[in-house]
N, C-alpha and C. Protein backbone atom coordinates (compact mmCIF):
# COMPACT_ATOMS: atom_id res chain seq x y z
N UNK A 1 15.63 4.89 22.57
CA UNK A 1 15.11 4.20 21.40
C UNK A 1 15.15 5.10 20.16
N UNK A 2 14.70 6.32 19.95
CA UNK A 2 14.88 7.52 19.30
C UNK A 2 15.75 7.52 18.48
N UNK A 3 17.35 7.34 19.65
CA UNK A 3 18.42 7.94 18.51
C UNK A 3 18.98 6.73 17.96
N UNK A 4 18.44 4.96 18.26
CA UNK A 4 18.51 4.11 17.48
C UNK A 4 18.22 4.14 16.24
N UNK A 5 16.96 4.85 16.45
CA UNK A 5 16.12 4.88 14.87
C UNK A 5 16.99 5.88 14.24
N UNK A 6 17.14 6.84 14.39
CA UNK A 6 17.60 8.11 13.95
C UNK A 6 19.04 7.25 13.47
N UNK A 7 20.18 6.44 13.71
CA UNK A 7 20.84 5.90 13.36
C UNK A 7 20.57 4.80 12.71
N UNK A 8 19.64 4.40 12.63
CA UNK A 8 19.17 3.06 11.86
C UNK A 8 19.12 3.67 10.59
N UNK A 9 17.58 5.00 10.67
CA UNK A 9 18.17 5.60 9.37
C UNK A 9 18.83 5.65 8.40
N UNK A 10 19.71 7.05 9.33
CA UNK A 10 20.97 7.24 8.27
C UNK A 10 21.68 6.35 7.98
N UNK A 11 21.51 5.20 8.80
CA UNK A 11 22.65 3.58 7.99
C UNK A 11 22.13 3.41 6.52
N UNK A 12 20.85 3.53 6.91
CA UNK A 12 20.29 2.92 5.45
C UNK A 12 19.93 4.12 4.10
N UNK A 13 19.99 5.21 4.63
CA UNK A 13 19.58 6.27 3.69
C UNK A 13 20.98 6.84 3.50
N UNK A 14 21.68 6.05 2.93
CA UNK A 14 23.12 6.53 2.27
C UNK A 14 23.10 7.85 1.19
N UNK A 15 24.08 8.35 0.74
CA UNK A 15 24.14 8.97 -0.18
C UNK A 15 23.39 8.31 -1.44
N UNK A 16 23.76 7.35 -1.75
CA UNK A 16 22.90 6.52 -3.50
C UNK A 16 21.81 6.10 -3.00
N UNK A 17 21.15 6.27 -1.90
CA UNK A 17 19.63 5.71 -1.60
C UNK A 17 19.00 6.81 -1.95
N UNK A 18 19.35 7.79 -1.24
CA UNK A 18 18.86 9.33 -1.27
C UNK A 18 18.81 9.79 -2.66
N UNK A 19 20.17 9.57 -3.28
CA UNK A 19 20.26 9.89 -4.43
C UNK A 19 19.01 8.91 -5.64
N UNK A 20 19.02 7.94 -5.20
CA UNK A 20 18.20 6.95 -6.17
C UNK A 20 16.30 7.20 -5.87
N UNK A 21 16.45 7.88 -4.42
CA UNK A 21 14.94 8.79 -3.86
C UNK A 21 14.74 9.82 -4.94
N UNK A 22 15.82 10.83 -5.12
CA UNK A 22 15.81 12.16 -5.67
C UNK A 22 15.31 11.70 -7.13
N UNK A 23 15.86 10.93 -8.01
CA UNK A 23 15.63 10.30 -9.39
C UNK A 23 14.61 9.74 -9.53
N UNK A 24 13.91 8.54 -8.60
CA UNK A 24 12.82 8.40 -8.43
C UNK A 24 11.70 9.19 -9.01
N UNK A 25 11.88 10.11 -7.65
CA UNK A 25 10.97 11.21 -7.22
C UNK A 25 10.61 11.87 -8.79
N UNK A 26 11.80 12.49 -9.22
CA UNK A 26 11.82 13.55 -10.75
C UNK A 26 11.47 12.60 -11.98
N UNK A 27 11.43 11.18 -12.06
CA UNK A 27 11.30 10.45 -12.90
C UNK A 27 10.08 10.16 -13.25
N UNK A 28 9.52 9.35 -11.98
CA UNK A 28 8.08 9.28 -11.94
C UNK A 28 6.95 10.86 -11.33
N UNK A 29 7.70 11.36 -12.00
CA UNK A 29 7.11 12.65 -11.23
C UNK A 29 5.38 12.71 -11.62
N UNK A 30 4.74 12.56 -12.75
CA UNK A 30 3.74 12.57 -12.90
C UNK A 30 2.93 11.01 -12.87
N UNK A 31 3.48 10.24 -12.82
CA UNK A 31 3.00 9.31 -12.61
C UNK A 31 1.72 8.70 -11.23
N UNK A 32 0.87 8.16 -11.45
CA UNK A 32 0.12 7.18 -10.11
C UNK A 32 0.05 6.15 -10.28
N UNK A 33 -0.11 5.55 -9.07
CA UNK A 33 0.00 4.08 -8.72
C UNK A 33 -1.66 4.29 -7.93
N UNK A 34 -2.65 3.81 -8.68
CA UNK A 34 -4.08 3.42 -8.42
C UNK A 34 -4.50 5.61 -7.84
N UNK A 35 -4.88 6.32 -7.27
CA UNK A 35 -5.41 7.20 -6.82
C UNK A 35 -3.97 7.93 -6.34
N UNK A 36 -2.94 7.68 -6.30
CA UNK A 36 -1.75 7.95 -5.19
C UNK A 36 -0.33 8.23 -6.22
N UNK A 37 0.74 8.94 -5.89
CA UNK A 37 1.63 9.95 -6.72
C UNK A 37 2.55 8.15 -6.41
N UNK A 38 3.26 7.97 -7.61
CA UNK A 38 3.98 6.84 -7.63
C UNK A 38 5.29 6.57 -7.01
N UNK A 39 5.92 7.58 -6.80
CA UNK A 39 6.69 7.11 -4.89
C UNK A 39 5.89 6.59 -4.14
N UNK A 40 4.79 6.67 -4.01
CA UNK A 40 4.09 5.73 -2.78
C UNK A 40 4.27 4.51 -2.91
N UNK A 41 4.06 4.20 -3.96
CA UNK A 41 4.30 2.64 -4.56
C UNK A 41 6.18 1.81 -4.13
N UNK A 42 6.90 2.87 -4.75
CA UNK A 42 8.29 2.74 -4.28
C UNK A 42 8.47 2.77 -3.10
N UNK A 43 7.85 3.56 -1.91
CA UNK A 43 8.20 3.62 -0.45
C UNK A 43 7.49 2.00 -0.29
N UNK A 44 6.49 1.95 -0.95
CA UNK A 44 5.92 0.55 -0.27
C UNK A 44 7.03 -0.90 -0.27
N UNK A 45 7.26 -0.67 -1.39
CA UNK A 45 8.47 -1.50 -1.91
C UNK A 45 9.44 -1.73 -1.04
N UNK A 46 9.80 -0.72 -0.65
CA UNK A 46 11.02 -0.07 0.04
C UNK A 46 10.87 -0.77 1.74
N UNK A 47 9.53 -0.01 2.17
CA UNK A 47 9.48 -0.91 3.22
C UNK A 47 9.02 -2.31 3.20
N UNK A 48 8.25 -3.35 2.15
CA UNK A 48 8.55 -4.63 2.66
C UNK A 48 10.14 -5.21 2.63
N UNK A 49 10.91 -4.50 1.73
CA UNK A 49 12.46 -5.47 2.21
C UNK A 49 12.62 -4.49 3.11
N UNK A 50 12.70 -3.48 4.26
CA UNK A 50 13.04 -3.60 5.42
C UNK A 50 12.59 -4.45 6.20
N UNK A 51 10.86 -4.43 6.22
CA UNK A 51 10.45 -5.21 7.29
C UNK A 51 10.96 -6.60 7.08
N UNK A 52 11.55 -7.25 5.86
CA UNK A 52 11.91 -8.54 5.70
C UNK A 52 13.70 -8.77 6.24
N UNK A 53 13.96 -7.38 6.77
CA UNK A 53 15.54 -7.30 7.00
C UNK A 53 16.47 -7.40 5.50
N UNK A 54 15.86 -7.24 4.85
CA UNK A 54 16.52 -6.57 3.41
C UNK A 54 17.25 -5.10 3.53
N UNK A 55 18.32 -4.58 3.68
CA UNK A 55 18.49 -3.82 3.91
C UNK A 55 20.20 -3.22 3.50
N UNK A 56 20.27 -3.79 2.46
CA UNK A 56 21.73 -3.65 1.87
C UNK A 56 21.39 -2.26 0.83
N UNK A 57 22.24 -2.16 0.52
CA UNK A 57 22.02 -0.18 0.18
C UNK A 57 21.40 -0.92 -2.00
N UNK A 58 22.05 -1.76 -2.12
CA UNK A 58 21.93 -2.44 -3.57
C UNK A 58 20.37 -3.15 -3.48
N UNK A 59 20.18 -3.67 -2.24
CA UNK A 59 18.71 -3.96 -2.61
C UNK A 59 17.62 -2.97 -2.52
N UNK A 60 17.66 -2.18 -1.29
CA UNK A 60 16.99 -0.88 -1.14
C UNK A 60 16.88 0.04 -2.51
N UNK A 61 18.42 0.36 -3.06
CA UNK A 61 18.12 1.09 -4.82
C UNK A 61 16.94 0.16 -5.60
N UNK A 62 17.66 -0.94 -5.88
CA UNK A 62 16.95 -2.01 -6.49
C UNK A 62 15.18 -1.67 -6.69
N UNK A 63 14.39 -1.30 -5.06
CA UNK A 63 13.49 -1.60 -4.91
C UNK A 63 12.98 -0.09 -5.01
N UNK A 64 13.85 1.08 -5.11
CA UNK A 64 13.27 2.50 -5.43
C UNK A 64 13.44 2.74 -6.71
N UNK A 65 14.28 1.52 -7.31
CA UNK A 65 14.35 1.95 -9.04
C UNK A 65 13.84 0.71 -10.02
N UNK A 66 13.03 0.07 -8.97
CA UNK A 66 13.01 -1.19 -9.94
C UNK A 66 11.58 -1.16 -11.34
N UNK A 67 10.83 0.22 -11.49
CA UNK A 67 10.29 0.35 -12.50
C UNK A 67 10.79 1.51 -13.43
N UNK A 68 12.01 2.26 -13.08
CA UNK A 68 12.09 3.27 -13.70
C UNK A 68 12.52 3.36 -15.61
N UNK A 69 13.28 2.20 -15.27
CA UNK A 69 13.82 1.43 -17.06
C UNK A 69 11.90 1.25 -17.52
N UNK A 70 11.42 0.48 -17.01
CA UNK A 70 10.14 0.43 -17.94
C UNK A 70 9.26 1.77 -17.98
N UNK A 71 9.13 2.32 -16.96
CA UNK A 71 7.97 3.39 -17.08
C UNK A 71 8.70 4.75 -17.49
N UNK A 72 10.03 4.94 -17.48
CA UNK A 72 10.16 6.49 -17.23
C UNK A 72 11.48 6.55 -18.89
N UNK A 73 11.82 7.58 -19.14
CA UNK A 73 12.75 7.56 -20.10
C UNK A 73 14.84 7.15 -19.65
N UNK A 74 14.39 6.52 -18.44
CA UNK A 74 15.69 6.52 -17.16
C UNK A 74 16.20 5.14 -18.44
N UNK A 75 17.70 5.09 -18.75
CA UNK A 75 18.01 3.59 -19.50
C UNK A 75 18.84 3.20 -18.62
N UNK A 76 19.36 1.55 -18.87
CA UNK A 76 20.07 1.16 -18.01
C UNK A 76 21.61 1.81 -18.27
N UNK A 77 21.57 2.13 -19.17
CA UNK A 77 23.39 2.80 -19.02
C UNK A 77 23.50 4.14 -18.34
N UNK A 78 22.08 5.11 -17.78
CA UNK A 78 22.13 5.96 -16.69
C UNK A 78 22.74 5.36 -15.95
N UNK A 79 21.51 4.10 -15.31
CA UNK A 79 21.44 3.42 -14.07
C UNK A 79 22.83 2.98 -13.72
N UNK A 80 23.36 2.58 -14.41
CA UNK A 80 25.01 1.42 -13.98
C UNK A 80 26.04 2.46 -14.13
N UNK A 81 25.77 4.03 -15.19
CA UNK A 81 26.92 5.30 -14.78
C UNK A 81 26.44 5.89 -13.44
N UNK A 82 25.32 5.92 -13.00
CA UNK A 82 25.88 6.38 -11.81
C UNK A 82 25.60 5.90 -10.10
N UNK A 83 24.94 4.57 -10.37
CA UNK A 83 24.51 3.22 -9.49
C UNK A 83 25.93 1.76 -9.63
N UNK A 84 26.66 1.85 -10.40
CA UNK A 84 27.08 0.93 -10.96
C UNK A 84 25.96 -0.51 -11.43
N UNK A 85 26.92 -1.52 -12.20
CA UNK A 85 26.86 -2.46 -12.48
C UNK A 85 25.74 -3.45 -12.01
N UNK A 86 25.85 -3.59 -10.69
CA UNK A 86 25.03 -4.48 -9.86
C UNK A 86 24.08 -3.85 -9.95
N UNK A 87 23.51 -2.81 -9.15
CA UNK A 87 22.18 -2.46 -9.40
C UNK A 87 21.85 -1.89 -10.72
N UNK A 88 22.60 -1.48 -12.03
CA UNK A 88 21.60 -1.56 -12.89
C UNK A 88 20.95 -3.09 -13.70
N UNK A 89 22.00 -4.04 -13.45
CA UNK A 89 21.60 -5.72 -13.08
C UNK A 89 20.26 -6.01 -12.40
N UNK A 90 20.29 -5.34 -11.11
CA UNK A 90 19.22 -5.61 -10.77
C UNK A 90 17.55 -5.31 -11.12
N UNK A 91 18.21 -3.84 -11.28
CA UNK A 91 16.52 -2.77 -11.84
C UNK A 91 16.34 -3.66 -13.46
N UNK A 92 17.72 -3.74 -14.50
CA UNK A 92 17.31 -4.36 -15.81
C UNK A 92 16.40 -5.92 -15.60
N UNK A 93 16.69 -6.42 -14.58
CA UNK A 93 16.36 -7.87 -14.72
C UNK A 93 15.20 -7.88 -14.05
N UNK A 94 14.26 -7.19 -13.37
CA UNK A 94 13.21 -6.91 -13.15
C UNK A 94 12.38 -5.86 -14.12
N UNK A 95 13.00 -5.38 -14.71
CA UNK A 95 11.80 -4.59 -16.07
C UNK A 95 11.32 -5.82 -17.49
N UNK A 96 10.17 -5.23 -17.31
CA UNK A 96 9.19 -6.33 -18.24
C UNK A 96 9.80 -6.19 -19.58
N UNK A 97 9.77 -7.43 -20.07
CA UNK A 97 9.96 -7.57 -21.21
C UNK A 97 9.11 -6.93 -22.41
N UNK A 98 9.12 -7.10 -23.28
CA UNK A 98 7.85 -7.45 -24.47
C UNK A 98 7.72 -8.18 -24.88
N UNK A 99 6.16 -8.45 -25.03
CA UNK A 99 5.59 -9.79 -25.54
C UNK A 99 4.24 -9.82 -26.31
N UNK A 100 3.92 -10.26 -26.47
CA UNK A 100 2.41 -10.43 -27.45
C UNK A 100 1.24 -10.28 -26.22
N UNK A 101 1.32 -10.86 -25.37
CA UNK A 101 0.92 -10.96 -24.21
C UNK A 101 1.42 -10.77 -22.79
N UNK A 102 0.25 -10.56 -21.34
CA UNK A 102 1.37 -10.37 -20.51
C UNK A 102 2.19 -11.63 -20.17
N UNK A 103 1.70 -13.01 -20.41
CA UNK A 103 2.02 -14.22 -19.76
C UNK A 103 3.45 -14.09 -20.63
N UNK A 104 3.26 -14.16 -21.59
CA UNK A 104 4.55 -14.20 -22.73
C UNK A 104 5.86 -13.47 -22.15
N UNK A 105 5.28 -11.74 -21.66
CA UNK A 105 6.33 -10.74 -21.05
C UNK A 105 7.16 -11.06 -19.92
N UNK A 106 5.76 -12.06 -19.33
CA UNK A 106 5.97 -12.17 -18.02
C UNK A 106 7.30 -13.32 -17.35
N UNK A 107 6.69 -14.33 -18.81
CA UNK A 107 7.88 -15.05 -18.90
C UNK A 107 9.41 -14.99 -18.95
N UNK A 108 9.64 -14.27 -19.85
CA UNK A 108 10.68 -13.74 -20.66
C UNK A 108 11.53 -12.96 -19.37
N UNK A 109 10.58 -12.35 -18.63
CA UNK A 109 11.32 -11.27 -17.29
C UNK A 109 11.53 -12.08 -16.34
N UNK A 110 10.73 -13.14 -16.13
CA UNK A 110 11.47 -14.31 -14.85
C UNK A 110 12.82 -14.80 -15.21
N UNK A 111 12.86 -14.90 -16.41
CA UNK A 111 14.02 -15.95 -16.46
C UNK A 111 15.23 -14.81 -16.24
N UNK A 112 15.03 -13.61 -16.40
CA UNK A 112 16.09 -12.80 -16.56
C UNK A 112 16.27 -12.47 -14.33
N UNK A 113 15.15 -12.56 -13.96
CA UNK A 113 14.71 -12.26 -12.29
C UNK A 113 15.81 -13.44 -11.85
N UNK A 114 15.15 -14.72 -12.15
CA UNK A 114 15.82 -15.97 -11.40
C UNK A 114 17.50 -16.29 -11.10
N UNK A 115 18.14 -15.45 -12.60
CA UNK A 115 19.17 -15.40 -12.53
C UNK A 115 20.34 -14.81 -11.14
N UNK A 116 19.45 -13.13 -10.55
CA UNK A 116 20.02 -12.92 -9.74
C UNK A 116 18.98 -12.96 -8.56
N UNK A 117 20.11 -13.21 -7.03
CA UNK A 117 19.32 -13.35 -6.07
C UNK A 117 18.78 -12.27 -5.46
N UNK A 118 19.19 -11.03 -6.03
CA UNK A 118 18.89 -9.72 -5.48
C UNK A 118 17.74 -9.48 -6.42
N UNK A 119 17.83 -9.34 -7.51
CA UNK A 119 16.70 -9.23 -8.25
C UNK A 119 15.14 -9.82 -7.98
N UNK A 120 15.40 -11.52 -7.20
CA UNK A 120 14.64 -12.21 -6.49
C UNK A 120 13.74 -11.67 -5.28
N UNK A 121 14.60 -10.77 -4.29
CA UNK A 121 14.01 -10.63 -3.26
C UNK A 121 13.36 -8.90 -4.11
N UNK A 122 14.03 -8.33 -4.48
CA UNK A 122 13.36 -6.96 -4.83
C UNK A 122 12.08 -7.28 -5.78
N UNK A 123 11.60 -8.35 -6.77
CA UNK A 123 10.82 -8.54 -7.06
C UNK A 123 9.72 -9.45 -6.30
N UNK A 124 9.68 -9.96 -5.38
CA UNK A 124 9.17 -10.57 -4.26
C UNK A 124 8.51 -9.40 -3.38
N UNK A 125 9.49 -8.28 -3.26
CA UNK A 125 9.03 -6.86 -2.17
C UNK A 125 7.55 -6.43 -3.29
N UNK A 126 8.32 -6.16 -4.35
CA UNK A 126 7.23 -5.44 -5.32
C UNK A 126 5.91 -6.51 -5.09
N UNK A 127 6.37 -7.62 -5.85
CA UNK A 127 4.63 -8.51 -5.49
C UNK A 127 3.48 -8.87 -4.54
N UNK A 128 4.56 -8.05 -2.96
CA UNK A 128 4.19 -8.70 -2.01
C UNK A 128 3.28 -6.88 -1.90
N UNK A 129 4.32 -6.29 -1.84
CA UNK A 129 3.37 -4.95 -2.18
C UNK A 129 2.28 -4.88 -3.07
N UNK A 130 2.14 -5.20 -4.32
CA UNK A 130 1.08 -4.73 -5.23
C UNK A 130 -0.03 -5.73 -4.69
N UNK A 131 0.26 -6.95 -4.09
CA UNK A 131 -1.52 -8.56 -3.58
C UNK A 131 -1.48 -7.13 -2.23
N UNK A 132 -0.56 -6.44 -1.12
CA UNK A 132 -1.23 -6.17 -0.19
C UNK A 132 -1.87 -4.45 -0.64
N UNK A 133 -1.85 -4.03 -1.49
CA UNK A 133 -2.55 -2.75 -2.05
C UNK A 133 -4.21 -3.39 -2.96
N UNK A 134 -4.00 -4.44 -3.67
CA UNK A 134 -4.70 -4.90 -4.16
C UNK A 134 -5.96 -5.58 -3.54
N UNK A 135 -5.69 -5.73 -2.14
CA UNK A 135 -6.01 -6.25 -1.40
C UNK A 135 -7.42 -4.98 -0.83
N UNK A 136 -6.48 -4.03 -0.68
CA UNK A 136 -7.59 -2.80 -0.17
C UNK A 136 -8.27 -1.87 -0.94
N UNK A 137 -7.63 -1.86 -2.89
CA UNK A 137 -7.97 -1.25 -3.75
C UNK A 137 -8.77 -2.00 -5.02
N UNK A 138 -8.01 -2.92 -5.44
CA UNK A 138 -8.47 -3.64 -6.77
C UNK A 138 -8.11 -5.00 -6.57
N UNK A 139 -9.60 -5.98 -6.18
CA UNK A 139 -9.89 -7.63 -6.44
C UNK A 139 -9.51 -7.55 -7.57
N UNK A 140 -9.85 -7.03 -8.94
CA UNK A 140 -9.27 -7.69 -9.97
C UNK A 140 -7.99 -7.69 -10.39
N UNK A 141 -7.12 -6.64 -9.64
CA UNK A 141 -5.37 -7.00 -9.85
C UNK A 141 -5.19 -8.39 -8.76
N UNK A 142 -6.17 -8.17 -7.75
CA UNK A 142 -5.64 -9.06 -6.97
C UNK A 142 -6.03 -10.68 -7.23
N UNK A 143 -7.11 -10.95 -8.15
CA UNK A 143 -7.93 -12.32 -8.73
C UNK A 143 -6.38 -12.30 -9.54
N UNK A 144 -5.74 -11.53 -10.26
CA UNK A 144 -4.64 -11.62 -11.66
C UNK A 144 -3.76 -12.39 -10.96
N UNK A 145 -3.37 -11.55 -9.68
CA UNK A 145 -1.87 -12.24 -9.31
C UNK A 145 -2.42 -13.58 -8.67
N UNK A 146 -3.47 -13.62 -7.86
CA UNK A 146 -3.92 -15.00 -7.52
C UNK A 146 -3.68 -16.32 -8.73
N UNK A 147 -3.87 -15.87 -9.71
CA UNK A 147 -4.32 -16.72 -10.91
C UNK A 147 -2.42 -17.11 -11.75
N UNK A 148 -1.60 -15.58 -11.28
CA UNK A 148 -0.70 -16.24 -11.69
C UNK A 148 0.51 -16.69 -11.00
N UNK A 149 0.17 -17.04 -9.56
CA UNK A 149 0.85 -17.21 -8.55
C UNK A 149 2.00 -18.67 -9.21
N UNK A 150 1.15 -19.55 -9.15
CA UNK A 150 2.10 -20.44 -10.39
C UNK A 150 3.24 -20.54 -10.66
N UNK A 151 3.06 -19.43 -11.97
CA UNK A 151 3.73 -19.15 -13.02
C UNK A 151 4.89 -17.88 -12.24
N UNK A 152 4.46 -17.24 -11.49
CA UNK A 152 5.41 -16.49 -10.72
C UNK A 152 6.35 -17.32 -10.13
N UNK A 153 5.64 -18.09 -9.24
CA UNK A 153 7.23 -18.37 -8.10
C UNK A 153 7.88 -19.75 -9.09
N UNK A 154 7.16 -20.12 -10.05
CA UNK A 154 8.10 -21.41 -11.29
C UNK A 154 8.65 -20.66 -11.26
N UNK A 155 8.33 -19.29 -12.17
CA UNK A 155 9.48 -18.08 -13.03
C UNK A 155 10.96 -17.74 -12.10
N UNK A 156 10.45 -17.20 -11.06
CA UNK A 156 11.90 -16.59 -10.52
C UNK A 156 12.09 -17.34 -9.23
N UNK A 157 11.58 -18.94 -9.10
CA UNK A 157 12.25 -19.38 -7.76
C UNK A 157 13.52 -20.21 -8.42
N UNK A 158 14.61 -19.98 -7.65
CA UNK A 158 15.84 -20.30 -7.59
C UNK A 158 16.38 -21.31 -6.42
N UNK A 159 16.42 -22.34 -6.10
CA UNK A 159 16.70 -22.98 -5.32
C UNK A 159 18.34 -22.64 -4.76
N UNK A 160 19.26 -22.58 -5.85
CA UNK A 160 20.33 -22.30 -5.15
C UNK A 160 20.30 -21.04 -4.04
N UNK A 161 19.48 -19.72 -4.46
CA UNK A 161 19.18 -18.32 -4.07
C UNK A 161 18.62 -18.51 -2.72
N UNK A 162 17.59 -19.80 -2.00
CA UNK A 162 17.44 -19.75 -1.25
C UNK A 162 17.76 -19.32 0.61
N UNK A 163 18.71 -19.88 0.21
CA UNK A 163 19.79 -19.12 1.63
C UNK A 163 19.43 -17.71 1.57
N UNK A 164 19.10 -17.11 0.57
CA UNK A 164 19.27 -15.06 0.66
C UNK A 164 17.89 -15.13 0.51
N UNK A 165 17.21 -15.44 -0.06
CA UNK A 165 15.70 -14.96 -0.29
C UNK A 165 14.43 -15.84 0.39
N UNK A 166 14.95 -16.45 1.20
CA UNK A 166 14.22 -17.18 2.09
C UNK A 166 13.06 -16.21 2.31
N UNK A 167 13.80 -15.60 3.42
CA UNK A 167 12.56 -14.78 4.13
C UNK A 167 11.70 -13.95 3.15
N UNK A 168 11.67 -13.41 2.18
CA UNK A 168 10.69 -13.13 1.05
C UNK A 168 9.94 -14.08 0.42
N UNK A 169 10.76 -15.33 0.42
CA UNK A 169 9.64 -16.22 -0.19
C UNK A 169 8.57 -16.44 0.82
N UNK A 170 9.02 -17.04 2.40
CA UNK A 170 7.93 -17.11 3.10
C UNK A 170 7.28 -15.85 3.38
N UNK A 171 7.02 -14.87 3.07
CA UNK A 171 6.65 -13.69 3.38
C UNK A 171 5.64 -13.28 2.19
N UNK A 172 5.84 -14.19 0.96
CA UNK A 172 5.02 -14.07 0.00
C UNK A 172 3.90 -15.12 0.20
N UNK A 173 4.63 -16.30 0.44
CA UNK A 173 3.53 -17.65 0.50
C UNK A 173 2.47 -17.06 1.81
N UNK A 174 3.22 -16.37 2.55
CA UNK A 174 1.92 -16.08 4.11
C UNK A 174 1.06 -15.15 3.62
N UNK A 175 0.98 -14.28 3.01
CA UNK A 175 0.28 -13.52 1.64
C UNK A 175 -0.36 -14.27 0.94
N UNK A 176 -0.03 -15.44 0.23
CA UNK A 176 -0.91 -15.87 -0.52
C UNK A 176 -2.04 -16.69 0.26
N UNK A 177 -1.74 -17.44 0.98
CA UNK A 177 -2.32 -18.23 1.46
C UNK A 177 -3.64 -17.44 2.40
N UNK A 178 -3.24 -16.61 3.00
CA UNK A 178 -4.11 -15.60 3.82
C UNK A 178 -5.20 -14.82 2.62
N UNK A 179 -4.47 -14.22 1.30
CA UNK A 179 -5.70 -14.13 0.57
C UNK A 179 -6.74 -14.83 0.07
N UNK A 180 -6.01 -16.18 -0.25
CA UNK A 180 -6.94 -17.20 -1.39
C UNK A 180 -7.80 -17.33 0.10
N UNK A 181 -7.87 -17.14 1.54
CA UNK A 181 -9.34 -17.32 2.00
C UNK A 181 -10.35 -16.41 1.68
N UNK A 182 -9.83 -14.85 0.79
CA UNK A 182 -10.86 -13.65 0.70
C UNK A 182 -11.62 -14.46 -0.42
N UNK A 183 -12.78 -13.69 -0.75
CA UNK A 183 -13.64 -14.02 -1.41
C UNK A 183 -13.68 -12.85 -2.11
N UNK A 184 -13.56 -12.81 -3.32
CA UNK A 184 -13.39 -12.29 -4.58
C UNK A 184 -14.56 -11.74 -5.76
């Protein structure tokens, strides 16, 4: 079983995974995510599209770089010189917009999410990560996303996309539904 894993691995920790770890890592270097150094946040990421069998080397980047355009000085013409095209597609179309508000931002970044189906499931990993952290750290991030559950899956559900992002969507709805019984 061992040297399955040990090969499962290295399938998935390619050269540009590793490489997109290393950038990560130096990017968000001072950064936290609630009490915790902000790779934690990215590994979390990282593992809900495994556990969802997400596991293409473009969604995996996707989901270790998908805040670095907003939080860090990383632009997308790094990202696509040395990720190509697709994944800086993906990380751009998941960084927040600007807006007057977050609903406004929030908007503006779905429509750019819905477009691709990869962008779909890597932003699905992230949400499904931040309700199950929220869950053990902060009711009031977690009352937010409750409140804008809505306006989320309107924003970036794609019906054609379905065939690929299935299993993230149900993987989000079993999340939601299991929280709205907590009491808040």
């Amino acid at each position: 079983m061992q040297s399955q894993d040990t090969e499962f691995i290295s399938e998935i920790m390619t050269p540009l995974v590793i490489d997109a770890w290393t950038l990560a890592k130096k990017s968000h270097l001072n950064q936290t995510y609630g009490d915790y150094p902000y790779i934690n946040h990215l590994e979390s990421v990282m593992d809900v599209s495994l556990s969802l069998g997400y596991v293409e080397e473009e969604i995996l980047i996707g989901c270790v770089l998908h805040d670095i355009i907003e939080d860090t000085s990383v632009t997308y013409n790094e990202i696509n010189d040395r990720y190509g095209k697709n994944i800086a597609e993906i990380v751009y179309s998941v960084t927040d917009e600007i807006g007057r508000t977050r609903k406004e931002s929030k908007y503006k970044t779905y429509s750019k999410i819905r477009k691709n189906k990869k962008s779909i499931v890597v932003k699905l990993c992230d949400r499904i990560s931040n309700i199950e952290k929220s869950i053990l750290y902060d009711s009031k991030k977690l009352k937010m996303y409750l409140e804008e559950d809505a306006s989320f899956k309107k924003g970036i559900y794609n019906e054609s996309t379905l065939d690929y992002t299935k299993s993230a969507w149900e993987k989000y709805d079993e999340l939601i539904k299991s929280v709205k019984n907590i009491k808040l």
